[in-house]
Protein backbone atom coordinates (compact mmCIF):
# COMPACT_ATOMS: atom_id res chain seq x y z
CA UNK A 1 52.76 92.13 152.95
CA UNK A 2 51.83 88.59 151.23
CA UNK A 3 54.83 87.47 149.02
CA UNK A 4 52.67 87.90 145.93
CA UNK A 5 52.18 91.48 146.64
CA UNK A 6 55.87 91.91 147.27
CA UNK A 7 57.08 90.61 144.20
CA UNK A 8 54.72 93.12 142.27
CA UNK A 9 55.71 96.38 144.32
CA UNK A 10 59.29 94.98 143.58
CA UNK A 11 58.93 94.54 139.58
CA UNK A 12 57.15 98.21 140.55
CA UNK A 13 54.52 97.59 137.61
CA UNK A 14 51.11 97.40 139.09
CA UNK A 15 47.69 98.56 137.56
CA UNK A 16 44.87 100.12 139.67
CA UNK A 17 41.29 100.19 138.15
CA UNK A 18 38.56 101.50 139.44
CA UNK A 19 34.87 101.14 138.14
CA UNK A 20 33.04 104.82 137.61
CA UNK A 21 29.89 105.70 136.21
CA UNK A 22 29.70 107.09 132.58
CA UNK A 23 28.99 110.33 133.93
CA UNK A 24 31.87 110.23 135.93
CA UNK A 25 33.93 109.24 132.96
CA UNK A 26 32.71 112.31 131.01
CA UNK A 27 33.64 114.67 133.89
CA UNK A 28 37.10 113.31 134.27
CA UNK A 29 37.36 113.13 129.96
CA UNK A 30 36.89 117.17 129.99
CA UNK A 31 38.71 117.80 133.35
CA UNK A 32 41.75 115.75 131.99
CA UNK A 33 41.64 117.80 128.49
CA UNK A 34 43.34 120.70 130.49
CA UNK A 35 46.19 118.64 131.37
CA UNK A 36 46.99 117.34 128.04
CA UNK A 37 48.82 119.23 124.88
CA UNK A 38 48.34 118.15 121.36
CA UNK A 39 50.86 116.96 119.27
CA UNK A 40 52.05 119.54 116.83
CA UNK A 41 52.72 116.85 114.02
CA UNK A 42 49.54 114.93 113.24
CA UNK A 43 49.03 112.43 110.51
């Protein structure tokens, strides 16, 4: 492991991003809709 790569995995705060197509996005959107609850209190 470079010491770059190290020092990330240590701080443990690390993005991954990946590049989908809109499609894609729009499948994941309504898949991830049944993971989510609503806040009660909206404003």
């Amino acid at each position: 492991m470079n010491n770059l790569s190290h020092k990330i995995r240590k701080f443990n705060r690390f993005e991954l991003k990946y590049l989908i197509t809109l499609k894609q996005a729009e499948q994941f959107k309504t898949v991830l809709r049944a993971y989510l609850i609503p806040r009660r209190t909206q404003q």
